[in-house]
C-alpha atoms as a PDB file:
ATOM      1  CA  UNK A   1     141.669 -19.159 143.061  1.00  0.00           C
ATOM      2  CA  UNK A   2     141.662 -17.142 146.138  1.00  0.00           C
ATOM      3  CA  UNK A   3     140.366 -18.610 149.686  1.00  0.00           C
ATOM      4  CA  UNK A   4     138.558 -15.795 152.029  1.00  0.00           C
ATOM      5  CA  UNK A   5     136.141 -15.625 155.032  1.00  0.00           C
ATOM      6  CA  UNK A   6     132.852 -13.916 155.399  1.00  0.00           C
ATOM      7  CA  UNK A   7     134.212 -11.396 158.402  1.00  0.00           C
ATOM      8  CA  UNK A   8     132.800  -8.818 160.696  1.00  0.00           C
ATOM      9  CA  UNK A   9     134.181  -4.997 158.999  1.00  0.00           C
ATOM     10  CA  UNK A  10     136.686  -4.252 161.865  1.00  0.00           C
ATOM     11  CA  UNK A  11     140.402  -4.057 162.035  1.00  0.00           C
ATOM     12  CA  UNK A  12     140.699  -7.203 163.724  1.00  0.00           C
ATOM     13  CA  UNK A  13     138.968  -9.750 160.832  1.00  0.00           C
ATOM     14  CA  UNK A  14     142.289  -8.982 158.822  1.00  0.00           C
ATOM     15  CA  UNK A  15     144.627 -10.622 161.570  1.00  0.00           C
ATOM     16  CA  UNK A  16     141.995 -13.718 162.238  1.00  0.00           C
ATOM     17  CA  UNK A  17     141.904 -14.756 158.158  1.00  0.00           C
ATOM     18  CA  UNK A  18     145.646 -14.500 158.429  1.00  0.00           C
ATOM     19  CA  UNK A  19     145.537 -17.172 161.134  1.00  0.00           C
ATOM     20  CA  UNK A  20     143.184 -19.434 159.521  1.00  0.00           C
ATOM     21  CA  UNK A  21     145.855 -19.140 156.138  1.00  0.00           C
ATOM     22  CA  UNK A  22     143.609 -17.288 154.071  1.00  0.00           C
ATOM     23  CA  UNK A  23     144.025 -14.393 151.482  1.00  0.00           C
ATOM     24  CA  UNK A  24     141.141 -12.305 152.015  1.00  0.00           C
ATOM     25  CA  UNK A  25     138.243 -10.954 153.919  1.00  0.00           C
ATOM     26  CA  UNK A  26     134.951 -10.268 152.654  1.00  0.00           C
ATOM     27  CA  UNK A  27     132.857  -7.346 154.451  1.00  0.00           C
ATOM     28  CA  UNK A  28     129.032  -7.540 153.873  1.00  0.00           C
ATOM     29  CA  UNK A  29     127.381  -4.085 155.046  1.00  0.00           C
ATOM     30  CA  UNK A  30     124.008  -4.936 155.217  1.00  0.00           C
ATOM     31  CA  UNK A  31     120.318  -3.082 155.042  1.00  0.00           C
ATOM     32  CA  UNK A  32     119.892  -2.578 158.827  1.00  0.00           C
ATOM     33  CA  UNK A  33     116.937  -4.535 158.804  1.00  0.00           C
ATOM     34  CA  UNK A  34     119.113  -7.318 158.507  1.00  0.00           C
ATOM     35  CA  UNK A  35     122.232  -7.389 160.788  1.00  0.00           C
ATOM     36  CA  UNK A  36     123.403  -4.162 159.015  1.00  0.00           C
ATOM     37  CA  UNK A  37     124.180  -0.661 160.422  1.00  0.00           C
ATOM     38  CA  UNK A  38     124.920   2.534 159.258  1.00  0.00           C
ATOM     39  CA  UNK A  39     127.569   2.946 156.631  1.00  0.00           C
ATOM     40  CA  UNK A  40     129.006   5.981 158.184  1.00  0.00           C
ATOM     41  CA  UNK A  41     129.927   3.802 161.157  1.00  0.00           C
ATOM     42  CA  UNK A  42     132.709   1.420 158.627  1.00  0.00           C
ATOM     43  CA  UNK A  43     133.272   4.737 157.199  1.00  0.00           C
ATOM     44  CA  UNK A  44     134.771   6.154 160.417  1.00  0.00           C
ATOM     45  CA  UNK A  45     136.778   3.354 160.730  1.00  0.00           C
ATOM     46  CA  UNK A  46     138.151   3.131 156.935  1.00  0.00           C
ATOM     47  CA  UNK A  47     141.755   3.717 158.027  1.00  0.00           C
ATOM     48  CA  UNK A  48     141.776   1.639 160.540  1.00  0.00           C
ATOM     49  CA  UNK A  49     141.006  -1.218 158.035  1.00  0.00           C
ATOM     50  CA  UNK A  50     143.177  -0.237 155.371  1.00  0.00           C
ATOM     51  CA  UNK A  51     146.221  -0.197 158.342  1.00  0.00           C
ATOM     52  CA  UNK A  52     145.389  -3.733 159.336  1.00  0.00           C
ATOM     53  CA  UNK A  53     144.784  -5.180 155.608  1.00  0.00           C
ATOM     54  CA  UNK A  54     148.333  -3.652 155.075  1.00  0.00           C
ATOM     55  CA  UNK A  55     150.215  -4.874 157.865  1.00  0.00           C
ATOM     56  CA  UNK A  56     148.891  -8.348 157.081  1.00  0.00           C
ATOM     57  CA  UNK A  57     148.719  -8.828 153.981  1.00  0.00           C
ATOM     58  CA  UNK A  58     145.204 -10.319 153.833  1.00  0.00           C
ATOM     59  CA  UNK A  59     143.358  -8.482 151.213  1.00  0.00           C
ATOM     60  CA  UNK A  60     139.660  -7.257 151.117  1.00  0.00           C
ATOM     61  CA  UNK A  61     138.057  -9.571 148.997  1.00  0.00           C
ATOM     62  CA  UNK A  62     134.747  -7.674 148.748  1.00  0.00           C
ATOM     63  CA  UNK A  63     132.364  -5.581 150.435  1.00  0.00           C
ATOM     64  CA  UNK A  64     128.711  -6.145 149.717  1.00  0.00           C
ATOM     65  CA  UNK A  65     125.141  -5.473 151.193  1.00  0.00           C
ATOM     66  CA  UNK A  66     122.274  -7.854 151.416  1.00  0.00           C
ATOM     67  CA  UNK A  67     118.504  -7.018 151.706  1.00  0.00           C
ATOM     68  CA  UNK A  68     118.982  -3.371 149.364  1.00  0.00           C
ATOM     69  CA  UNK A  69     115.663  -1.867 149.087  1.00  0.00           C
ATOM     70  CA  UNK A  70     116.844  -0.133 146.310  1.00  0.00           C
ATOM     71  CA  UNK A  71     113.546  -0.177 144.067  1.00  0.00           C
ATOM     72  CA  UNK A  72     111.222   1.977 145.843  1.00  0.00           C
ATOM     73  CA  UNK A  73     107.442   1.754 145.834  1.00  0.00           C
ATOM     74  CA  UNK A  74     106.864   3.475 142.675  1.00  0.00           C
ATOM     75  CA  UNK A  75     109.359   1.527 140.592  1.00  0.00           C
ATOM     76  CA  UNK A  76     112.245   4.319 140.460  1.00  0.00           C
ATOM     77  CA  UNK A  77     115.423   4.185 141.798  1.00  0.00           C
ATOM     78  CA  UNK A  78     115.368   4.550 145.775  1.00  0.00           C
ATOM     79  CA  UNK A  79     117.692   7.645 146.504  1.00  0.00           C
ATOM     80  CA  UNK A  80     118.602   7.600 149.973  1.00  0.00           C
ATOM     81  CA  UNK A  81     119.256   3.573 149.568  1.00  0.00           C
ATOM     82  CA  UNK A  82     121.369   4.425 146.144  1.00  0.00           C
ATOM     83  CA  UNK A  83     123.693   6.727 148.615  1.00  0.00           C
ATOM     84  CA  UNK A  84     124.284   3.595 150.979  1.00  0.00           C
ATOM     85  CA  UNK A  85     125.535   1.521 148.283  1.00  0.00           C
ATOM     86  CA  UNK A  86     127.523   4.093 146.778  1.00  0.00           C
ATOM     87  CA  UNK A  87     129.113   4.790 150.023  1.00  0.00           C
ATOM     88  CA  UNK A  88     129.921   1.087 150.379  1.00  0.00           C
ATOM     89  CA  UNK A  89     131.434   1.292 146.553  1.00  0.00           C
ATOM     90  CA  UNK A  90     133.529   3.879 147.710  1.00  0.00           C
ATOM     91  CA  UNK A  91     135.084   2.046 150.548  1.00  0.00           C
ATOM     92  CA  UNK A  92     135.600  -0.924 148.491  1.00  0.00           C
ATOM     93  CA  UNK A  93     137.792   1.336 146.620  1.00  0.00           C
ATOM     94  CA  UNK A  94     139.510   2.442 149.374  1.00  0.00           C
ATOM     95  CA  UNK A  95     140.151  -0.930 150.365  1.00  0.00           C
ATOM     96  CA  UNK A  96     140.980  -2.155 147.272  1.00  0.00           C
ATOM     97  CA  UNK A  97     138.052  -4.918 147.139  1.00  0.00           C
ATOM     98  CA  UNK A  98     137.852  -5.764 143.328  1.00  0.00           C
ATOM     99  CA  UNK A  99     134.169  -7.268 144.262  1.00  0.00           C
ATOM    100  CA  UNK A 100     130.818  -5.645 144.844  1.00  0.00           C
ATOM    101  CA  UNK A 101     127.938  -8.285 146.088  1.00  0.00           C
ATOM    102  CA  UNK A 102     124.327  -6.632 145.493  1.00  0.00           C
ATOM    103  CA  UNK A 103     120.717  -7.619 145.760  1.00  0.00           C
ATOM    104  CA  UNK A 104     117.686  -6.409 145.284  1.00  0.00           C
ATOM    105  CA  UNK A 105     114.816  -6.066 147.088  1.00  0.00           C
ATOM    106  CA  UNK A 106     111.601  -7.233 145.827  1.00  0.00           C
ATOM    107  CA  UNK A 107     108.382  -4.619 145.867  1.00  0.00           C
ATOM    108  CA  UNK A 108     105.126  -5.808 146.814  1.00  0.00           C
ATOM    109  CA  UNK A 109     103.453  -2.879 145.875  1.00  0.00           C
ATOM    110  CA  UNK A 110     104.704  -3.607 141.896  1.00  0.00           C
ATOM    111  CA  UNK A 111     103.696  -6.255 139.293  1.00  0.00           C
ATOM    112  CA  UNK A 112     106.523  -9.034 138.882  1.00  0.00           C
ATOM    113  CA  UNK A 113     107.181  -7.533 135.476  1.00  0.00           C
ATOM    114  CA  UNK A 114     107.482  -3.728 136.926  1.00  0.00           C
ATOM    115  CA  UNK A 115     109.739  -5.675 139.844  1.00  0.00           C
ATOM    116  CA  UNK A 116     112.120  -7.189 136.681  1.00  0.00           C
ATOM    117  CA  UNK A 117     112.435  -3.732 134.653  1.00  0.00           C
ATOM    118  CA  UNK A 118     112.870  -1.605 137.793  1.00  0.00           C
ATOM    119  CA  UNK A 119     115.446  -3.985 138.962  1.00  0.00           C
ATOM    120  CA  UNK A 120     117.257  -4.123 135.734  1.00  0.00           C
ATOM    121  CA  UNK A 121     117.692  -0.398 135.680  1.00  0.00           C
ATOM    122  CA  UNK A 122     118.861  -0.214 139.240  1.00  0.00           C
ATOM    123  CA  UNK A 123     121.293  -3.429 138.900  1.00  0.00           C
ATOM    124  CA  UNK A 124     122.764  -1.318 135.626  1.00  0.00           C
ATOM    125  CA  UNK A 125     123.651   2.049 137.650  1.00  0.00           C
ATOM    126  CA  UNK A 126     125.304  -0.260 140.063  1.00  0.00           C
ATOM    127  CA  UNK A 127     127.085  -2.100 137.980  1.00  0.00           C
ATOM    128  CA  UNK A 128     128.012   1.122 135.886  1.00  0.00           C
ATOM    129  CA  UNK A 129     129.436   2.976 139.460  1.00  0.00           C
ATOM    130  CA  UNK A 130     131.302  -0.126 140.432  1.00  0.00           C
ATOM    131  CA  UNK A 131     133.137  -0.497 137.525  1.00  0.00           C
ATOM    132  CA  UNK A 132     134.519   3.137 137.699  1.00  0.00           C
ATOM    133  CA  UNK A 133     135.637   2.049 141.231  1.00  0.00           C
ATOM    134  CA  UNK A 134     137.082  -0.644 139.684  1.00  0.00           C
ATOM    135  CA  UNK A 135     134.826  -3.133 141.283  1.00  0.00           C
ATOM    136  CA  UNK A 136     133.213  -6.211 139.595  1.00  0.00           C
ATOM    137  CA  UNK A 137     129.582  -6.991 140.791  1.00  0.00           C
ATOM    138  CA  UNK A 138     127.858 -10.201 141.404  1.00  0.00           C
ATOM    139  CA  UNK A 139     124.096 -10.571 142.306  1.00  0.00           C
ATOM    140  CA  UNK A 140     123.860 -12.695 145.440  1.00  0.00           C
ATOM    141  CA  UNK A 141     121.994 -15.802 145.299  1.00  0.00           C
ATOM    142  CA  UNK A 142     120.220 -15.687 148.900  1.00  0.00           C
ATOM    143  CA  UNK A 143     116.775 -14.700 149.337  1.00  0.00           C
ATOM    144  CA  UNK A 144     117.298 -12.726 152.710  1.00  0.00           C
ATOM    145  CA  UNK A 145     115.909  -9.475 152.119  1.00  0.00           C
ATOM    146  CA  UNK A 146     112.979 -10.184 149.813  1.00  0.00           C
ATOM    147  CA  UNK A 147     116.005 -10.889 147.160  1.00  0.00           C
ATOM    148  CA  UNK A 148     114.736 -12.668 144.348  1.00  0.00           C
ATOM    149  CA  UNK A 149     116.910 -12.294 141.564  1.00  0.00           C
ATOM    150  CA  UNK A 150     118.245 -15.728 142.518  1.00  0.00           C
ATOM    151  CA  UNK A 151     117.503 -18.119 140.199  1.00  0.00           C
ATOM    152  CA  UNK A 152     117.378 -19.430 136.448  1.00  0.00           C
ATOM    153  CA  UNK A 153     113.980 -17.918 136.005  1.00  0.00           C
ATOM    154  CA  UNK A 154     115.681 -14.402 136.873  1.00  0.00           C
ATOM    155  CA  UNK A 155     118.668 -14.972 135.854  1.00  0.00           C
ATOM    156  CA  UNK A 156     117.562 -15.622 132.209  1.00  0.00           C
ATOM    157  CA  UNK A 157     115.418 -12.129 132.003  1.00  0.00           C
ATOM    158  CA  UNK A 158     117.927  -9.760 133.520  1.00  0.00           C
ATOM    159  CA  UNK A 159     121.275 -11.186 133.304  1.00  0.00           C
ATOM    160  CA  UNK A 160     121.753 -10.177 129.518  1.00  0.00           C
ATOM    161  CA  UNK A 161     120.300  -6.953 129.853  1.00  0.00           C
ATOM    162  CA  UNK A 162     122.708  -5.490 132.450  1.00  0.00           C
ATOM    163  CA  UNK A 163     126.323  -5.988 130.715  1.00  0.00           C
ATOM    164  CA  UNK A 164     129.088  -6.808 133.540  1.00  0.00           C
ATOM    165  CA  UNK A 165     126.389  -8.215 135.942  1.00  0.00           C
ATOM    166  CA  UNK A 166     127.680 -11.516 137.403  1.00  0.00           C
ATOM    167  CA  UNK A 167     126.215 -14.183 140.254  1.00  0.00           C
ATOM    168  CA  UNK A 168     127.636 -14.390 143.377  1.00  0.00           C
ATOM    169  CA  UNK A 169     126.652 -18.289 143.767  1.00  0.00           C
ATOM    170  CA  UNK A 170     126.275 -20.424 146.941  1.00  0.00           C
ATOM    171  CA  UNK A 171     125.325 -23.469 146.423  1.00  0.00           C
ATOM    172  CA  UNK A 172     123.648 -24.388 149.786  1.00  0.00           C
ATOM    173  CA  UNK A 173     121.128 -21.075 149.052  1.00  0.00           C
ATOM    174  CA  UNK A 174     120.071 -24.232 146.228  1.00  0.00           C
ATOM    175  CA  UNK A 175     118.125 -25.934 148.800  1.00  0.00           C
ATOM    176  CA  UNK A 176     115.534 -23.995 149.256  1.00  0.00           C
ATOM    177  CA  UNK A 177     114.052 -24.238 145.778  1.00  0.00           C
ATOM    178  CA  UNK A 178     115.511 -28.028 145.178  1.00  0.00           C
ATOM    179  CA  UNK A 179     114.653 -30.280 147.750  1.00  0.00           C
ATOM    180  CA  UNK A 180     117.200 -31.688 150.097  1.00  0.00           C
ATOM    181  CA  UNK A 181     119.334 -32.305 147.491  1.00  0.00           C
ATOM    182  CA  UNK A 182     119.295 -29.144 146.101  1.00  0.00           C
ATOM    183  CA  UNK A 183     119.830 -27.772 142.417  1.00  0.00           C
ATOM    184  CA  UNK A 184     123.514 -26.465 142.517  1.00  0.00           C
ATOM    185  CA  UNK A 185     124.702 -29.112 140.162  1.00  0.00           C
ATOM    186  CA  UNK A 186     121.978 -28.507 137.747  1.00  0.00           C
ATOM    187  CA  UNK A 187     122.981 -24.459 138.013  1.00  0.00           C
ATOM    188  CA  UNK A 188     126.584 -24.519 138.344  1.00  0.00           C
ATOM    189  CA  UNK A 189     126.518 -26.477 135.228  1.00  0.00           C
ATOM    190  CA  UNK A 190     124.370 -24.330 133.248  1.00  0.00           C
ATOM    191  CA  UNK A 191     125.342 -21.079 134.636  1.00  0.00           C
ATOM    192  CA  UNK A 192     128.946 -21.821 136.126  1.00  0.00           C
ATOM    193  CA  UNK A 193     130.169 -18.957 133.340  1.00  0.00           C
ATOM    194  CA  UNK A 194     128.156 -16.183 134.862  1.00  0.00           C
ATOM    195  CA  UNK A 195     129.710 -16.685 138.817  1.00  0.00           C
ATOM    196  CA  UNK A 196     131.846 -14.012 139.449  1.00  0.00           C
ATOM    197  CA  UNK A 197     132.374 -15.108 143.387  1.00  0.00           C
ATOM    198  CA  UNK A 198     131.668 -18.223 145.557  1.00  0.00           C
ATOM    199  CA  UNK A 199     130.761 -18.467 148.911  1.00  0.00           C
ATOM    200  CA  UNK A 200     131.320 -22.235 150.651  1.00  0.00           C
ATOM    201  CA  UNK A 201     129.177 -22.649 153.479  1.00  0.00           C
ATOM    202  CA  UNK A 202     127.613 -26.290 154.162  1.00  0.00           C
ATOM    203  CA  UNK A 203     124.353 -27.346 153.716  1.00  0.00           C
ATOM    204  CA  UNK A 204     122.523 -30.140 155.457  1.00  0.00           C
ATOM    205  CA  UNK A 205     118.463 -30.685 154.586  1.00  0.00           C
ATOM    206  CA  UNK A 206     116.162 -33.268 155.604  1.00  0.00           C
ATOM    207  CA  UNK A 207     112.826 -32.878 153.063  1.00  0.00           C
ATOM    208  CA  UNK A 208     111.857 -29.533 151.938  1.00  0.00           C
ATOM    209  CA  UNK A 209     113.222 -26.008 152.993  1.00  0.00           C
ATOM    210  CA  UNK A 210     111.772 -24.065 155.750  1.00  0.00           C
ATOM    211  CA  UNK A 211     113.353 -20.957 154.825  1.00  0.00           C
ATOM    212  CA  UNK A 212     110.653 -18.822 152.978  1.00  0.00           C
ATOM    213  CA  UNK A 213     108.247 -19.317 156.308  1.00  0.00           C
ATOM    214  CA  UNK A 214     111.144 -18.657 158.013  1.00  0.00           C
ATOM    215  CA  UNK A 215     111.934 -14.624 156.575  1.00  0.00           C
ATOM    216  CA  UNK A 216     108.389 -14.433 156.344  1.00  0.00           C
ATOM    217  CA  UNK A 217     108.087 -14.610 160.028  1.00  0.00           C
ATOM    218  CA  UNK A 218     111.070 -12.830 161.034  1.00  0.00           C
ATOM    219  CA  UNK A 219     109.627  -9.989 159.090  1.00  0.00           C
ATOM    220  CA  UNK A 220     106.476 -10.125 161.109  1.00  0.00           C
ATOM    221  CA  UNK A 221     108.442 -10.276 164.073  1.00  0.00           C
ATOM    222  CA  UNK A 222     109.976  -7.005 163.312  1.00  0.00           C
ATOM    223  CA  UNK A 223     106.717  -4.992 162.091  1.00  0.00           C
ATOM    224  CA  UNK A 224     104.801  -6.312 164.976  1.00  0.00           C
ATOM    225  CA  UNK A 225     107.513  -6.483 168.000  1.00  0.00           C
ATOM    226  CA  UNK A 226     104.193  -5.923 170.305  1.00  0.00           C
ATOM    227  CA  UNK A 227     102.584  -8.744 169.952  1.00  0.00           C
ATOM    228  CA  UNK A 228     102.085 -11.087 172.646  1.00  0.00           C
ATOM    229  CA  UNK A 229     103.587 -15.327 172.138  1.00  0.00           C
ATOM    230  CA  UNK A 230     104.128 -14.595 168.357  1.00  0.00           C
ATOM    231  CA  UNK A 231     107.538 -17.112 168.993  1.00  0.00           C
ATOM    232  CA  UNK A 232     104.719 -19.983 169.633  1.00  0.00           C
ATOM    233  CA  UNK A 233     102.295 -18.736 166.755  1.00  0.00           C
ATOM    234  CA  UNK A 234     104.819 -18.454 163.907  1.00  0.00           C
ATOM    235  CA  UNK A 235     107.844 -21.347 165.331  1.00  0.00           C
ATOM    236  CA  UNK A 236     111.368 -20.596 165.681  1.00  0.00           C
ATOM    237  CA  UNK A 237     114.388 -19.774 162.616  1.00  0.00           C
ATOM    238  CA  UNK A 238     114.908 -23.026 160.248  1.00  0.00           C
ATOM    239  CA  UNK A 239     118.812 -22.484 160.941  1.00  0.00           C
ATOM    240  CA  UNK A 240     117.946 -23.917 164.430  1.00  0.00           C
ATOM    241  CA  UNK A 241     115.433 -26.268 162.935  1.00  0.00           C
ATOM    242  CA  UNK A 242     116.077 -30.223 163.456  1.00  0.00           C
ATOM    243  CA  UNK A 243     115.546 -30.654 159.931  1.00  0.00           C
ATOM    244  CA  UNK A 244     118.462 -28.307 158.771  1.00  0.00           C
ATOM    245  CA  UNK A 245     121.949 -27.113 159.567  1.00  0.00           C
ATOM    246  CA  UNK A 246     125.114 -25.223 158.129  1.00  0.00           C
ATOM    247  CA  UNK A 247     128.239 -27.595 159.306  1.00  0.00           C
ATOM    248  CA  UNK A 248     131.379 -26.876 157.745  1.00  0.00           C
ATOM    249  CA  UNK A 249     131.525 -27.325 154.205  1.00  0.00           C
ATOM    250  CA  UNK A 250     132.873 -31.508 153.730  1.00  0.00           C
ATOM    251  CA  UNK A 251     130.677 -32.480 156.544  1.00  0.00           C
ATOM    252  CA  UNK A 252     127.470 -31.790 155.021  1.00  0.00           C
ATOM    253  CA  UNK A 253     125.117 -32.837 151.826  1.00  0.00           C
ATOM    254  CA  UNK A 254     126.865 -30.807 149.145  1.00  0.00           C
ATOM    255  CA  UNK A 255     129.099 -32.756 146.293  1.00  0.00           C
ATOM    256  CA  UNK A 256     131.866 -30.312 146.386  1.00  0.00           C
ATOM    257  CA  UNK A 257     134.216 -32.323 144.379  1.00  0.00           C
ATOM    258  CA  UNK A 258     131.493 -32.391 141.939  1.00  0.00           C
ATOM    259  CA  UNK A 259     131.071 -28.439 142.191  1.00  0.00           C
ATOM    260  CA  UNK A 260     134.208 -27.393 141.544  1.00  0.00           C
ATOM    261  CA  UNK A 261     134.075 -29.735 138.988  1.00  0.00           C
ATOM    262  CA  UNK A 262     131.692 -27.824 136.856  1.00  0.00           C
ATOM    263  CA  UNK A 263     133.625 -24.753 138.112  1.00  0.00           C
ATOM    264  CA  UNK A 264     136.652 -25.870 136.265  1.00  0.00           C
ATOM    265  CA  UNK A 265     134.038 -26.593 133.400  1.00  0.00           C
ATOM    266  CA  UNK A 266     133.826 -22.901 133.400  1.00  0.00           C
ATOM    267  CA  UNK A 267     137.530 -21.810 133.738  1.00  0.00           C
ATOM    268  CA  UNK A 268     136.269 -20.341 137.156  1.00  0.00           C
ATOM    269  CA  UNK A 269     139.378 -18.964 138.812  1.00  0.00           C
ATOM    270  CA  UNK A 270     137.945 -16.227 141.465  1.00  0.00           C
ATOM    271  CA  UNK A 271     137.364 -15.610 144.965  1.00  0.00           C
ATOM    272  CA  UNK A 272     136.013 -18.729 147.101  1.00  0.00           C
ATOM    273  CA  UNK A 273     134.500 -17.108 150.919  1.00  0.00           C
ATOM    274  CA  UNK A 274     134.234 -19.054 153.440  1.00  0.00           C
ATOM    275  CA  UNK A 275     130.314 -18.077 155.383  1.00  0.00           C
ATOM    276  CA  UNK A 276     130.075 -19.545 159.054  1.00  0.00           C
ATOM    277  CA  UNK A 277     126.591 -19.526 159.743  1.00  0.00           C
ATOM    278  CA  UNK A 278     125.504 -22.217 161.837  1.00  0.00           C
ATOM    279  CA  UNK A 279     124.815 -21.191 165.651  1.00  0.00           C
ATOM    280  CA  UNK A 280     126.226 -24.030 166.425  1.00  0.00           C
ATOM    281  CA  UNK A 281     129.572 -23.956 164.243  1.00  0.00           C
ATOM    282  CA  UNK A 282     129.944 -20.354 164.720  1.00  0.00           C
ATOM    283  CA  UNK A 283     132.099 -19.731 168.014  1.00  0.00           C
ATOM    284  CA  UNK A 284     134.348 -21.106 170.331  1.00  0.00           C
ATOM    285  CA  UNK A 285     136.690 -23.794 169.610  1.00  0.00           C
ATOM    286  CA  UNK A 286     134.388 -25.832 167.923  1.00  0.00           C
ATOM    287  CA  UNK A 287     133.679 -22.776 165.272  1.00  0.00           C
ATOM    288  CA  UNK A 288     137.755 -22.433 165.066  1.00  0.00           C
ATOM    289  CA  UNK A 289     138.032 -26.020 164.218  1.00  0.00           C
ATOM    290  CA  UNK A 290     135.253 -26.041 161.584  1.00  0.00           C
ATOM    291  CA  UNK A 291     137.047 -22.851 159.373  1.00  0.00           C
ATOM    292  CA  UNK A 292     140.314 -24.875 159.475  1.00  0.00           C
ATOM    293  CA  UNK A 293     138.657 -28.269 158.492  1.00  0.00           C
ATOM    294  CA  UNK A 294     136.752 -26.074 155.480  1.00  0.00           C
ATOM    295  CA  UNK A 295     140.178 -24.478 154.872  1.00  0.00           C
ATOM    296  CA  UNK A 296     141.647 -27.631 154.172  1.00  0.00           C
ATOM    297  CA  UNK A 297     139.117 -29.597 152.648  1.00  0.00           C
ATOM    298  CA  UNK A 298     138.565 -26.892 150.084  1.00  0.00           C
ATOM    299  CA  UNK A 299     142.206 -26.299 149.333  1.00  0.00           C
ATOM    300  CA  UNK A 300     142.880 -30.022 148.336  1.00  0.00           C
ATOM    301  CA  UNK A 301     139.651 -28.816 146.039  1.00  0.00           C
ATOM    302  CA  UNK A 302     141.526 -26.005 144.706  1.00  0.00           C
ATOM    303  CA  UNK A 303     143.347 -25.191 141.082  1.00  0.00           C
ATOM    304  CA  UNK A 304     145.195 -22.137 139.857  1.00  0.00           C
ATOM    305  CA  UNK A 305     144.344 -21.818 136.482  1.00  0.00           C
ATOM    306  CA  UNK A 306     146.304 -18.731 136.178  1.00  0.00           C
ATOM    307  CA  UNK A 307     143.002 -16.347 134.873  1.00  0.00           C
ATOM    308  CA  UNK A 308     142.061 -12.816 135.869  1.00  0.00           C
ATOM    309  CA  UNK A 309     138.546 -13.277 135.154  1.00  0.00           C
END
């Protein structure tokens, strides 16, 4: 297994994960709806990276993009969305990330059933690019975006029908479909085989998950920017919620010795990021300290089994 953090795409990411003792960076270049920005701006800087990766020796781990709105209305394949991601294959290359992390958007405008077969024919020209890039992809488990390719239900109509499609699984993305106690057991158990990547970010929950109300109203927020005290109408993000929080993974609700557990049921021997994402574990000394507690909680977790899955 390989330890890695979730990192802003600049030079400088490659130097921190080298401090921290890590072997990798993941880059996530997402739709600009959500915290992304134009592609061409990483691509200007694609030396730059490669330099610094070099001179550390902390690999790139992946690049990905969340929130792809790469089904368009009608059900084909969205073209000027399709050149993002292929741009963000290509740099992978460059960089010599063996992963690709994808979603997919879903379309109100389509039945659930045109949403599934559009998907799967987008999620198999993906898959088919990355892999002559050399890149293995994994559909994310988050439901940022209007993702929803995320669970068993999904996962059991399109994961057979697009050969060399994996599941990039985090088990605190569980929670919002299974309670405060979530359903990663239950999953990593019955679908540990199909995770091609891991992301370890810490999960607490106190009933059930706010999230769906909460990207619901963020996307009103952005389609309506005029109106007047929608913060009061619609409430606040459920990552600042008192009900919820992100603390560093080993200080939070998730069995991880149990996890890796059914991991190792699998033979899982990949890439393990590390995802800050609380606001209030994210900076400062007090975000420092939480990556090097995760860092060494989840390395006494850790087990080469010697695989190049």
């Amino acid at each position: 297994m390989k330890l890695g953090l979730i990192s802003p795409c600049e030079p400088a990411s490659y130097q921190r994960a080298k401090d921290f003792g890590l072997d990798f960076v993941e880059f996530d270049l997402n739709y600009p709806r959500y915290f992304g920005k134009p592609v061409d701006q990483y691509l200007a800087i694609k030396e730059d990276l490669k330099k610094a990766s070099e001179e550390t020796g902390v690999e790139t781990g992946a690049v990905g993009r969340w929130a792809s709105p790469i089904v368009a209305k009608d059900g084909s394949i969205n073209e000027e969305e399709w050149s993002e991601v292929k741009k963000i294959i290509d740099l992978g290359k460059y960089l010599g990330a063996p992963n690709y992390l994808c979603s997919v958007a879903y379309v109100p405008e389509l039945t659930y059933y045109q949403n599934i077969t559009a998907a799967i024919k987008a999620l198999r020209q993906i898959v088919a690019y990355a892999k002559e890039n050399g890149m293995k992809t994994s559909i994310v488990n988050c439901m940022m975006g209007g993702n929803y390719i995320r669970t068993p239900e999904q996962w059991k109509l399109v994961l057979d029908e697009v050969p060399g499609l994996y599941i990039k699984y985090d088990p605190s993305h569980s929670f919002v479909h299974g309670g405060q106690n979530g359903a990663y057991f239950k999953e990593a158990m019955e679908w540990g085989g199909r995770f091609g990547y891991v992301h370890i970010k810490g999960v607490l929950q106190v009933g059930d998950s706010h999230e769906p109300e909460s990207w619901r109203n963020y996307n009103i927020r952005l389609d309506h920017p005029d109106w007047k005290g929608i913060d009061e109408v619609f409430g606040g993000s459920y990552i600042t919620d008192n009900n919820y929080d992100n603390p560093p993974a080993g200080l939070d609700t998730i069995n991880w010795r149990a996890f890796f557990g059914a991991l190792y049921k699998h033979d899982y021997d990949g890439y393990l990021a590390i995802e800050p994402h609380s606001p209030s574990w994210r900076s400062g000394a007090k975000g420092d300290w939480g990556i090097r507690f995760t860092v060494n909680y989840i390395r006494g977790l850790m087990m080469d089994l010697g695989q190049d899955k």
